[in-house]
PDB file of N, CA and C in Angstrom:
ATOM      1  N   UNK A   1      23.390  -6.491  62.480  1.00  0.00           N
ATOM      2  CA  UNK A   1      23.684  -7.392  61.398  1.00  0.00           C
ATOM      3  C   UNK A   1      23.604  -6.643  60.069  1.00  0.00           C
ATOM      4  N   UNK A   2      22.697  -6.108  59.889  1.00  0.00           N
ATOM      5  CA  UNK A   2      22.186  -5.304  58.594  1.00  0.00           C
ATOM      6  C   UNK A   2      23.512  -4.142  58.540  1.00  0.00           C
ATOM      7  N   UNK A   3      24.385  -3.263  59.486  1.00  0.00           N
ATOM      8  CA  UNK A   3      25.693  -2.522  59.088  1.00  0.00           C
ATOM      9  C   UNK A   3      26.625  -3.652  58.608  1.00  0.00           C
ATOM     10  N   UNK A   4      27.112  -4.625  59.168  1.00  0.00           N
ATOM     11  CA  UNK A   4      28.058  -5.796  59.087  1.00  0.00           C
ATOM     12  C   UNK A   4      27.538  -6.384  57.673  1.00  0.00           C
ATOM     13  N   UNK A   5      26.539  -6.561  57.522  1.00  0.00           N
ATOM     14  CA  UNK A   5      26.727  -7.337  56.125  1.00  0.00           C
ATOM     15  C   UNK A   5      26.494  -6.154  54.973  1.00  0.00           C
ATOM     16  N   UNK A   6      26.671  -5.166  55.449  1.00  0.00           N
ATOM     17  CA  UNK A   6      26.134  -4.030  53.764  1.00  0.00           C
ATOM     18  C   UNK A   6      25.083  -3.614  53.503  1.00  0.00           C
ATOM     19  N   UNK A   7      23.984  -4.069  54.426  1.00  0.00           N
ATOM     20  CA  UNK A   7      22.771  -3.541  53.818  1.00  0.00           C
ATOM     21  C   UNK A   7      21.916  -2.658  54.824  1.00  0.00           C
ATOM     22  N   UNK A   8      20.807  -1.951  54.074  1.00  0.00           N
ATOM     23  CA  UNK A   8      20.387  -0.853  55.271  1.00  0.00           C
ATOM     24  C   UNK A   8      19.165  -1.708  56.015  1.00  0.00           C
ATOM     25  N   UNK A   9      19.303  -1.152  57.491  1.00  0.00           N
ATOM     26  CA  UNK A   9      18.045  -1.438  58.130  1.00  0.00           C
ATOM     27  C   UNK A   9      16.469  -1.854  57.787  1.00  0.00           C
ATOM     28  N   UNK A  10      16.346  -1.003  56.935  1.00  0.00           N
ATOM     29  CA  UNK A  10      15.166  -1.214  56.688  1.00  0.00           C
ATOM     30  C   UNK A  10      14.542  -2.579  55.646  1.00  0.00           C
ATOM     31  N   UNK A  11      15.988  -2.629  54.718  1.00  0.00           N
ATOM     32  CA  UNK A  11      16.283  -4.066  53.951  1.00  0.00           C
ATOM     33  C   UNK A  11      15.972  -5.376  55.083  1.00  0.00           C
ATOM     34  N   UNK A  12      16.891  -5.183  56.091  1.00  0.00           N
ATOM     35  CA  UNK A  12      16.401  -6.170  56.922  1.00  0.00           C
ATOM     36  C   UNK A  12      15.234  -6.475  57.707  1.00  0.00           C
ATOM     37  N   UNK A  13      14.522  -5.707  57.813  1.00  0.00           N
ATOM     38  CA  UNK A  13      13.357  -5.654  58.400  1.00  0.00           C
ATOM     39  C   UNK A  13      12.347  -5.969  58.062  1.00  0.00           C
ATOM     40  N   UNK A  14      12.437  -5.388  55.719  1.00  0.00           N
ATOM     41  CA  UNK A  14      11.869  -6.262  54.960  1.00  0.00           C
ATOM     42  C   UNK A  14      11.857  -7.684  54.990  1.00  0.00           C
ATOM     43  N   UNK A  15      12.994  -8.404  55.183  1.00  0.00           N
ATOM     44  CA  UNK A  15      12.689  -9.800  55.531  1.00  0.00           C
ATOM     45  C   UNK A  15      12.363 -10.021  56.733  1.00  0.00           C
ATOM     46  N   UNK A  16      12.395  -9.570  57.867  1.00  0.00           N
ATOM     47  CA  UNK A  16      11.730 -10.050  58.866  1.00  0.00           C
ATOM     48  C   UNK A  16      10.366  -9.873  59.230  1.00  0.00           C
ATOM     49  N   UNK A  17       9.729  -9.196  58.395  1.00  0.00           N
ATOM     50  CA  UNK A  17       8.591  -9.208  58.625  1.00  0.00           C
ATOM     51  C   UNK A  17       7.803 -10.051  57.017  1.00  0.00           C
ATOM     52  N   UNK A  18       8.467 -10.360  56.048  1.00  0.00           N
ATOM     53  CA  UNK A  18       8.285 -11.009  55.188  1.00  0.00           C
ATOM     54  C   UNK A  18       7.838 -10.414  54.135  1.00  0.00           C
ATOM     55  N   UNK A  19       8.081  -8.761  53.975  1.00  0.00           N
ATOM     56  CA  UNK A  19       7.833  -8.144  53.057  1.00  0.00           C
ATOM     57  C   UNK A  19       8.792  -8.265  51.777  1.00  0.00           C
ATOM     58  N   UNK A  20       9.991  -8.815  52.088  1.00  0.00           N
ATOM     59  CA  UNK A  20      10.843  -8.988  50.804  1.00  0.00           C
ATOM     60  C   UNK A  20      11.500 -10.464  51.639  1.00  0.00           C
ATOM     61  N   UNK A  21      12.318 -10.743  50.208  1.00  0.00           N
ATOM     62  CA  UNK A  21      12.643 -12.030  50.990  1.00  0.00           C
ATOM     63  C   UNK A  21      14.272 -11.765  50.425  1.00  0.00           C
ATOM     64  N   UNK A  22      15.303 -12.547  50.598  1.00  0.00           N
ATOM     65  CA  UNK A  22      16.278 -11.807  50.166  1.00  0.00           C
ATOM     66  C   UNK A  22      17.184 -12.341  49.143  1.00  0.00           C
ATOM     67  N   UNK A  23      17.649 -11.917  48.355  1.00  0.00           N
ATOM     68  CA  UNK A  23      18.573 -12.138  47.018  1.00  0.00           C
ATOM     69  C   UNK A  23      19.348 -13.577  47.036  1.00  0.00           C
ATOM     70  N   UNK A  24      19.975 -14.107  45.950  1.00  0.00           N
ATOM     71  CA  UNK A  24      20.943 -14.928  46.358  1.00  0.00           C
ATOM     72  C   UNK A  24      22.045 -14.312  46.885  1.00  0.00           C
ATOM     73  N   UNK A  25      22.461 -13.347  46.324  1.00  0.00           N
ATOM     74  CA  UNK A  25      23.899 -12.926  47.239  1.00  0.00           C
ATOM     75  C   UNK A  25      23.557 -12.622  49.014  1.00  0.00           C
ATOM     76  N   UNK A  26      22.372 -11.813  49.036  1.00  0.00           N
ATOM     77  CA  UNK A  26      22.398 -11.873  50.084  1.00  0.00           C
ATOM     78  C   UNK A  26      22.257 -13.133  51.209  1.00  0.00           C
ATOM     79  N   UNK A  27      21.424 -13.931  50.679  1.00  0.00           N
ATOM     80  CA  UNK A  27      21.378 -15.218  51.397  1.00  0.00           C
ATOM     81  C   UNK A  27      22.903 -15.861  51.612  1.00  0.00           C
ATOM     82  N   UNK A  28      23.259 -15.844  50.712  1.00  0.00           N
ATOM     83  CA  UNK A  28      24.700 -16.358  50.569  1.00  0.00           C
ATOM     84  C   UNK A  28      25.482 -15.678  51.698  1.00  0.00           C
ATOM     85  N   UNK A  29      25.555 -14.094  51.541  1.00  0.00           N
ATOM     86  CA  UNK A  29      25.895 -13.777  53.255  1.00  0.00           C
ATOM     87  C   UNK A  29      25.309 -14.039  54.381  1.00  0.00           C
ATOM     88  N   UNK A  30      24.158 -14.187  54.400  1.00  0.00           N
ATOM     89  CA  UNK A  30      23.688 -14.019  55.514  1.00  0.00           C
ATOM     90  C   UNK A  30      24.288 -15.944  56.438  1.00  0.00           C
ATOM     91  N   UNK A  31      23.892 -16.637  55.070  1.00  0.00           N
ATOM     92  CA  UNK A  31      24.659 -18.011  55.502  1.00  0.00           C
ATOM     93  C   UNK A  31      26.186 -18.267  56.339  1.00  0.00           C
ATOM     94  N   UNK A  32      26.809 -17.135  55.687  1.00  0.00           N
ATOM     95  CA  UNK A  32      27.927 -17.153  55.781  1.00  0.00           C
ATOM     96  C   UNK A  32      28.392 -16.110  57.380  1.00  0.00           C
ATOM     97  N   UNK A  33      27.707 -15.242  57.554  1.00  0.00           N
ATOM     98  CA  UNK A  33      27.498 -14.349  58.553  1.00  0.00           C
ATOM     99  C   UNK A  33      27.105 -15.546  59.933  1.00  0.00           C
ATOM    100  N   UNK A  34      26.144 -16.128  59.885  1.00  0.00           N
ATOM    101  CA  UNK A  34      25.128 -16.837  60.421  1.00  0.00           C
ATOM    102  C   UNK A  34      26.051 -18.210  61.046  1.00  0.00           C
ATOM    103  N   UNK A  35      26.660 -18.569  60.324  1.00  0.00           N
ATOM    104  CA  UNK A  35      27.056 -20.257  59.970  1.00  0.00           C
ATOM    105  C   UNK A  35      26.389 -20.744  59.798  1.00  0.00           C
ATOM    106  N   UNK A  36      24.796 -20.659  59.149  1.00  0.00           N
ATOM    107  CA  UNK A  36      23.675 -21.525  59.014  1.00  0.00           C
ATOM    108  C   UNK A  36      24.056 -21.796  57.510  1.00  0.00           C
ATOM    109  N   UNK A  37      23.077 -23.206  56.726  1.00  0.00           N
ATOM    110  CA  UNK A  37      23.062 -23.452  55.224  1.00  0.00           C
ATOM    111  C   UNK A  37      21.672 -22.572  55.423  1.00  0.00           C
ATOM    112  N   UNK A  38      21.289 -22.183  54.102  1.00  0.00           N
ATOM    113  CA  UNK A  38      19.724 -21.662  53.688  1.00  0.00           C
ATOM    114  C   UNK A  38      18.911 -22.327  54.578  1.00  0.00           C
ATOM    115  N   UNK A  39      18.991 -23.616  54.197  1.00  0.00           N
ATOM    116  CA  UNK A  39      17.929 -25.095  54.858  1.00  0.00           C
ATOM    117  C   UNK A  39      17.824 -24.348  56.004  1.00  0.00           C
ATOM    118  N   UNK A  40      18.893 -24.447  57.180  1.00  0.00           N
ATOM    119  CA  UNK A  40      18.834 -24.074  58.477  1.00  0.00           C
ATOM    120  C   UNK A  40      18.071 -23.128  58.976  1.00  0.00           C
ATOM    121  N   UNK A  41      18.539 -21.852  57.986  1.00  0.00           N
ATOM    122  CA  UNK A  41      17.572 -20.429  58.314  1.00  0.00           C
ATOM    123  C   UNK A  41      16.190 -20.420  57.867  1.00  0.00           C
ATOM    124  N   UNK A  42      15.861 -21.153  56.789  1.00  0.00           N
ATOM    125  CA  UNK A  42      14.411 -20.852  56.035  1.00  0.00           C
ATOM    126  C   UNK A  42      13.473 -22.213  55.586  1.00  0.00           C
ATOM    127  N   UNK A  43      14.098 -23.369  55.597  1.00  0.00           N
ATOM    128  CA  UNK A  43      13.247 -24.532  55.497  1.00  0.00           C
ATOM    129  C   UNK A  43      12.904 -24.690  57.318  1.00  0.00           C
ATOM    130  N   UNK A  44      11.236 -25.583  57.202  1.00  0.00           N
ATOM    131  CA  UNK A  44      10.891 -26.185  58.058  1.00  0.00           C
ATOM    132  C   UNK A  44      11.393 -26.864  58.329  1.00  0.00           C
ATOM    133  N   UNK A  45      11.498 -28.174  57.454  1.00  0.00           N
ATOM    134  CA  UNK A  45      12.366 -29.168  57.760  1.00  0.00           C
ATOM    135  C   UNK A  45      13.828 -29.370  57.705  1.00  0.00           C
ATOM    136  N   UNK A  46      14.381 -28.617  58.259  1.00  0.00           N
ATOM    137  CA  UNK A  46      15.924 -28.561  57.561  1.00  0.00           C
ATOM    138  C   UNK A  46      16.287 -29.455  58.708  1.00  0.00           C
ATOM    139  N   UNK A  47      16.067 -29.770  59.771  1.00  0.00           N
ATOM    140  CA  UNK A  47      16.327 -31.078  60.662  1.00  0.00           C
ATOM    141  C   UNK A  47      16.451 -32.606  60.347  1.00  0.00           C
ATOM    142  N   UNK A  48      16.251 -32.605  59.217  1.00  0.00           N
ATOM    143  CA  UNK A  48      15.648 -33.569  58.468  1.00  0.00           C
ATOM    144  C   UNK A  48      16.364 -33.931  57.050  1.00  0.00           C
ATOM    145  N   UNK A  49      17.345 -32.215  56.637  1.00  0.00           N
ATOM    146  CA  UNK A  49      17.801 -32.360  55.728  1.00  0.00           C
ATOM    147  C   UNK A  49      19.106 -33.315  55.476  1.00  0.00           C
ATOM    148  N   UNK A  50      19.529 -33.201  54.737  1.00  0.00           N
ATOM    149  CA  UNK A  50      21.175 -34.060  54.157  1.00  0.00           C
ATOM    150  C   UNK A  50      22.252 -33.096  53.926  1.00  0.00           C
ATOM    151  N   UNK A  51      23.484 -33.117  54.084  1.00  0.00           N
ATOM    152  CA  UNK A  51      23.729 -32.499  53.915  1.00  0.00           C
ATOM    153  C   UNK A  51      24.201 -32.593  52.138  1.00  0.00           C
ATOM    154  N   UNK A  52      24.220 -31.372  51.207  1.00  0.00           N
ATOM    155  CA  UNK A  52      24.274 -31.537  49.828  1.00  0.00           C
ATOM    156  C   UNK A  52      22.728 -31.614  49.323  1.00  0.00           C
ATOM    157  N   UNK A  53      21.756 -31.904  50.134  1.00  0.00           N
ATOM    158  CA  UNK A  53      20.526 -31.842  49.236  1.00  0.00           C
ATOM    159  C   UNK A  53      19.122 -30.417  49.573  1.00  0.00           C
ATOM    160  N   UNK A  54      20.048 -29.542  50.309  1.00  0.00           N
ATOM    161  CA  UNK A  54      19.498 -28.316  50.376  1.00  0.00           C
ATOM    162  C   UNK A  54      18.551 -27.726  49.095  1.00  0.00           C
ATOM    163  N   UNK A  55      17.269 -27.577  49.543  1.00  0.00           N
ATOM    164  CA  UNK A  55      16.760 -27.052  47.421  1.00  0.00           C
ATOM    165  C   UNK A  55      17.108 -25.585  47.534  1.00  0.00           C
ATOM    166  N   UNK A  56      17.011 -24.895  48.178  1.00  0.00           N
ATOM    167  CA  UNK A  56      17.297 -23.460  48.336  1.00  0.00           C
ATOM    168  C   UNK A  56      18.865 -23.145  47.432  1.00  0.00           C
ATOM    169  N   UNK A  57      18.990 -22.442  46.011  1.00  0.00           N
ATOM    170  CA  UNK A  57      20.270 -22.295  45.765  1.00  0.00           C
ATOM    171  C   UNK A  57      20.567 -20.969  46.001  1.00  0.00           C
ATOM    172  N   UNK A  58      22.002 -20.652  46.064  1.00  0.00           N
ATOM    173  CA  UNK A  58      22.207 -18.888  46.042  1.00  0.00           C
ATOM    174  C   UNK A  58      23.001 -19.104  44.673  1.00  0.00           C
ATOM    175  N   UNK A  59      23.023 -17.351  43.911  1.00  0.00           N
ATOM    176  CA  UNK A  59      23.791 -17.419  43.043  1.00  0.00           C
ATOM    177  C   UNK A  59      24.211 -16.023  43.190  1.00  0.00           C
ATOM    178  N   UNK A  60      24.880 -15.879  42.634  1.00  0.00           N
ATOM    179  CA  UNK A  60      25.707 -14.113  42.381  1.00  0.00           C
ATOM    180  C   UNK A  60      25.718 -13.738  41.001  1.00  0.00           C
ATOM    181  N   UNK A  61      24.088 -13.275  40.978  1.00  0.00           N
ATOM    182  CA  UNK A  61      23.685 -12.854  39.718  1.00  0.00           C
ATOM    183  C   UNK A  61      23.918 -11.532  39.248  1.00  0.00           C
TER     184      UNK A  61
END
């Protein structure tokens, strides 16, 4: 995943072990990579969510 979306290994690993968490752009791919919303990948309750009322925003800062 980490060649396919642009970023190096070790970037990803930072978030999986929760040492970094990741950008809006990157979230924004990874959503998009994924087919998940944010909610899906990183809220508890995203089972629960609506769709449109996700709090998690991405931006391309």
């Amino acid at each position: 995943m980490a060649s396919e979306l642009g970023f190096g290994d070790s970037t990803v690993g930072a978030w999986e072990t929760g040492e970094r968490f990741p950008d809006g752009f990157a979230l924004e791919n990874i959503s998009i990579y994924t087919g998940l919303t944010p909610c899906r990948l990183f809220c508890e309750q995203s089972a629960r969510c609506l769709p449109g009322q996700c709090r998690l925003l991405t931006s391309r800062a």
